[in-house]
C-alpha atoms as a PDB file:
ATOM      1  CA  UNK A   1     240.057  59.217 250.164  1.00  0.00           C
ATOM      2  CA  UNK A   2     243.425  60.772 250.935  1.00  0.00           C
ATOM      3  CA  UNK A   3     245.141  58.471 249.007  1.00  0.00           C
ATOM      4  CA  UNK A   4     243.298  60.225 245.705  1.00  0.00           C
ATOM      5  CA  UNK A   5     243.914  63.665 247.334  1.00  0.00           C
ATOM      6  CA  UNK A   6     240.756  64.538 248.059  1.00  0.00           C
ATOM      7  CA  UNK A   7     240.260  66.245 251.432  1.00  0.00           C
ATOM      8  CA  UNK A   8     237.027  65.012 253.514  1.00  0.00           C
ATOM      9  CA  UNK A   9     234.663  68.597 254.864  1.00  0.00           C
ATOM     10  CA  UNK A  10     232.095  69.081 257.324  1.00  0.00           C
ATOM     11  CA  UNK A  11     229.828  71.878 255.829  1.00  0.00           C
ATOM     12  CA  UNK A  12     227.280  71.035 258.336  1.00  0.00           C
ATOM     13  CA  UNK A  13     229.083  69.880 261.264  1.00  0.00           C
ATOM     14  CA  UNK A  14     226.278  70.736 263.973  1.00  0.00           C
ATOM     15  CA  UNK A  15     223.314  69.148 261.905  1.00  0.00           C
ATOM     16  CA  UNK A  16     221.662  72.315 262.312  1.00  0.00           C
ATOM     17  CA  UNK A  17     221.070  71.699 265.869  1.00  0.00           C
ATOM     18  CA  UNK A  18     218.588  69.085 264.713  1.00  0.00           C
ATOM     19  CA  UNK A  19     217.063  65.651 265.592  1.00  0.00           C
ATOM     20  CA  UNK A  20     217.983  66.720 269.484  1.00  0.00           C
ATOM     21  CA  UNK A  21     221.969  67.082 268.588  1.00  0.00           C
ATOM     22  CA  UNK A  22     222.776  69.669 271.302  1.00  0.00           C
ATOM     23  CA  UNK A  23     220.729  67.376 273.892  1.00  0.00           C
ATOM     24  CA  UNK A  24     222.338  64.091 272.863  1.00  0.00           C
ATOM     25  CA  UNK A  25     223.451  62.268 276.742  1.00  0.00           C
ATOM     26  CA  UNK A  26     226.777  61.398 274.610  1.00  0.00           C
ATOM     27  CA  UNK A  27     227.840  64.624 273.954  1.00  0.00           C
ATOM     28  CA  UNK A  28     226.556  66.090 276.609  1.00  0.00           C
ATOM     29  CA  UNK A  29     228.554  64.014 279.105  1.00  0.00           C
ATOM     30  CA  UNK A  30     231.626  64.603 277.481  1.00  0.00           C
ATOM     31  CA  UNK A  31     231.332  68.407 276.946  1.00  0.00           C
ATOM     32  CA  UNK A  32     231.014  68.070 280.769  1.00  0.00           C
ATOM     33  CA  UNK A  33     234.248  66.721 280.979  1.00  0.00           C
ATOM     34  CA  UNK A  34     236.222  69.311 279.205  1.00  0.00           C
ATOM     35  CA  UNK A  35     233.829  72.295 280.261  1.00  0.00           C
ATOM     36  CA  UNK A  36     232.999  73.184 277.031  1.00  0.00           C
ATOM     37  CA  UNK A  37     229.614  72.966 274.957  1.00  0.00           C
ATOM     38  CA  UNK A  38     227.990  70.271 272.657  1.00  0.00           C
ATOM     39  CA  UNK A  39     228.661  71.999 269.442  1.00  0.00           C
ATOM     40  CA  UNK A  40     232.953  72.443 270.458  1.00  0.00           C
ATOM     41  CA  UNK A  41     233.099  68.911 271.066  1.00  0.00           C
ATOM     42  CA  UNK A  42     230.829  68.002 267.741  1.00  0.00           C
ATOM     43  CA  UNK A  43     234.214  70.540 265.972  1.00  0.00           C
ATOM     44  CA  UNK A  44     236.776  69.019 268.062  1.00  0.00           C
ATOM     45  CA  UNK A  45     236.071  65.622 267.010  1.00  0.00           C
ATOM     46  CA  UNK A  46     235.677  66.461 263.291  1.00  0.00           C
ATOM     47  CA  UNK A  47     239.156  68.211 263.806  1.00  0.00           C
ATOM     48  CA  UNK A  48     241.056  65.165 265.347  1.00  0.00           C
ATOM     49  CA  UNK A  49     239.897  63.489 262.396  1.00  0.00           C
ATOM     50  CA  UNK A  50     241.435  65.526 259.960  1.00  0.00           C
ATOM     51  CA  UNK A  51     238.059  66.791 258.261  1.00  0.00           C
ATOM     52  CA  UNK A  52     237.967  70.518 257.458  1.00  0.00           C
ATOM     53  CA  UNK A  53     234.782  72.190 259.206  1.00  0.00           C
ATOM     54  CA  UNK A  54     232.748  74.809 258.597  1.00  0.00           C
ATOM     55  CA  UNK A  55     230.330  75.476 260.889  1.00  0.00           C
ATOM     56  CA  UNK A  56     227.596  78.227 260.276  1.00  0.00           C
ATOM     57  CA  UNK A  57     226.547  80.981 262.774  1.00  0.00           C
ATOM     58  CA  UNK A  58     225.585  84.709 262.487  1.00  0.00           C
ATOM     59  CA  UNK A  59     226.370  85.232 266.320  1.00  0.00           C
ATOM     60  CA  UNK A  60     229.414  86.432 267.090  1.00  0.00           C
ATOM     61  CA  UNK A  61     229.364  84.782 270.076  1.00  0.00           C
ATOM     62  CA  UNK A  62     229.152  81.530 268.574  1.00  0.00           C
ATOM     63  CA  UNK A  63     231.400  82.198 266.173  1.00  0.00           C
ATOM     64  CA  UNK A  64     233.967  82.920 268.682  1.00  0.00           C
ATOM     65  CA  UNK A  65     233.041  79.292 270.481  1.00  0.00           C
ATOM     66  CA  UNK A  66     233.739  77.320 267.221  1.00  0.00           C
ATOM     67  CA  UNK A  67     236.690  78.494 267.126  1.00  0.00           C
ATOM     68  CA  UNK A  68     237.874  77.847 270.767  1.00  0.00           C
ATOM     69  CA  UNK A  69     238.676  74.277 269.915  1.00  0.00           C
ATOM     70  CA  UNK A  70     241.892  73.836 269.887  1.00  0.00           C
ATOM     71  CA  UNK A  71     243.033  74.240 273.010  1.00  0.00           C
ATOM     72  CA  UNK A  72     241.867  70.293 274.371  1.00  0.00           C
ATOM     73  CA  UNK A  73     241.901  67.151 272.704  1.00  0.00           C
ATOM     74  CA  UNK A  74     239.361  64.566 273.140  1.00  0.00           C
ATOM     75  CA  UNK A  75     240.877  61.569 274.707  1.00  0.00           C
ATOM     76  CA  UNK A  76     240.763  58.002 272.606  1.00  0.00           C
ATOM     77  CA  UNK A  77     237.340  57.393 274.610  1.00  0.00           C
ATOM     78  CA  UNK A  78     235.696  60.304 274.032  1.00  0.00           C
ATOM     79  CA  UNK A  79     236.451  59.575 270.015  1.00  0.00           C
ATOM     80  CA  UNK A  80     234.835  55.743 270.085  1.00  0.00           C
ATOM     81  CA  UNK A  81     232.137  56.894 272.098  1.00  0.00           C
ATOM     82  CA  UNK A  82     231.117  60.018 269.151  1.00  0.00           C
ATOM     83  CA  UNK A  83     231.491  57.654 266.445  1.00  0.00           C
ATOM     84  CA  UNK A  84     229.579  55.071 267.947  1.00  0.00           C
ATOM     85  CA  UNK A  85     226.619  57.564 267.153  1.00  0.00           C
ATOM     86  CA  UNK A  86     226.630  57.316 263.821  1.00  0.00           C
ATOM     87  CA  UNK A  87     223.508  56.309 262.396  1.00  0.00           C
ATOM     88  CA  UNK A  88     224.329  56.187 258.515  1.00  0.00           C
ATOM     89  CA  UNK A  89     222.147  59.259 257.638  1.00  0.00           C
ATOM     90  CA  UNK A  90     222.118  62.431 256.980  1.00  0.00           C
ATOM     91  CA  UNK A  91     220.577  64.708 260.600  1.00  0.00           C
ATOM     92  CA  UNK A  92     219.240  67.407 257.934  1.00  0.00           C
ATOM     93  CA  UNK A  93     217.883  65.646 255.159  1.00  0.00           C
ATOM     94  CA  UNK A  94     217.806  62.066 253.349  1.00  0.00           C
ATOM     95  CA  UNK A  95     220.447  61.661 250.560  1.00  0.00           C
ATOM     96  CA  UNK A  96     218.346  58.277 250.304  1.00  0.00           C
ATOM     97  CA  UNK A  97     214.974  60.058 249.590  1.00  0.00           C
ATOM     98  CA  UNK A  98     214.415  59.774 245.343  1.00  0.00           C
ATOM     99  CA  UNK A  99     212.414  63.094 245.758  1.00  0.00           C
ATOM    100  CA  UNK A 100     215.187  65.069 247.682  1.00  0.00           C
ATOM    101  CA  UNK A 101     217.439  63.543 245.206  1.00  0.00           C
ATOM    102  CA  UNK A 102     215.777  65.383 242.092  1.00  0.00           C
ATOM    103  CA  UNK A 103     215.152  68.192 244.056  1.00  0.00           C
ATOM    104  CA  UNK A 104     218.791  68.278 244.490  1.00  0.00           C
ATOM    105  CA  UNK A 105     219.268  67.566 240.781  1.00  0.00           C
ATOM    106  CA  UNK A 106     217.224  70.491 240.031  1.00  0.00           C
ATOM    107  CA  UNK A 107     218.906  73.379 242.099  1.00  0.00           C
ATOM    108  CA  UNK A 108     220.062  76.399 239.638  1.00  0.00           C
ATOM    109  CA  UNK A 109     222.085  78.630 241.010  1.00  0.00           C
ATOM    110  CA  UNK A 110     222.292  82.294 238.640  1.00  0.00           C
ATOM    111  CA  UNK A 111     224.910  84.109 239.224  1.00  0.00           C
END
């Protein structure tokens, strides 16, 4: 998509902490490596990528850890072995589901 301009974002980059995301062996292993947690490497990797994130957190704490990413870079390894997770689908909900979809269709926002 950068060829059209159009610039790829993360607005949910830790899947809520979801389907077992901060436990995943993958990401746990390599947040090992580079002493730092699940949810910096999950930022990290979305960063090397080029995709803006925004990760959400009302601790301050946390909110300080998101955005102590940029002083490591995962290596080529690390990268193949996080996107050989993918499964296709959404962690939070199913883009695929026909309900979610008109539920989706339906949300009013009044400002």
């Amino acid at each position: 998509m950068r060829e059209h301009g159009v610039q790829h974002e993360s607005w949910g980059p830790l899947a809520e902490g979801g389907q077992g995301f901060f436990d995943n062996p993958v990401l746990v292993d390599i947040a090992r490596a580079h002493d730092k947690s699940v949810a910096q490497i999950a930022l990290r990797w979305l960063i090397q990528r080029e995709i803006v994130t925004i990760p959400k957190s009302v601790r301050p704490e946390r909110m300080a850890e998101n955005l102590d990413v940029f002083d490591f870079q995962l290596t080529d390894d690390d990268m193949a072995r996080i996107t050989g997770l993918d499964t296709a689908r959404s962690h939070i909900f199913d883009h695929h589901d026909p309900e979610k979809v008109t539920w989706l269709g339906g949300v009013r926002f009044d400002t």
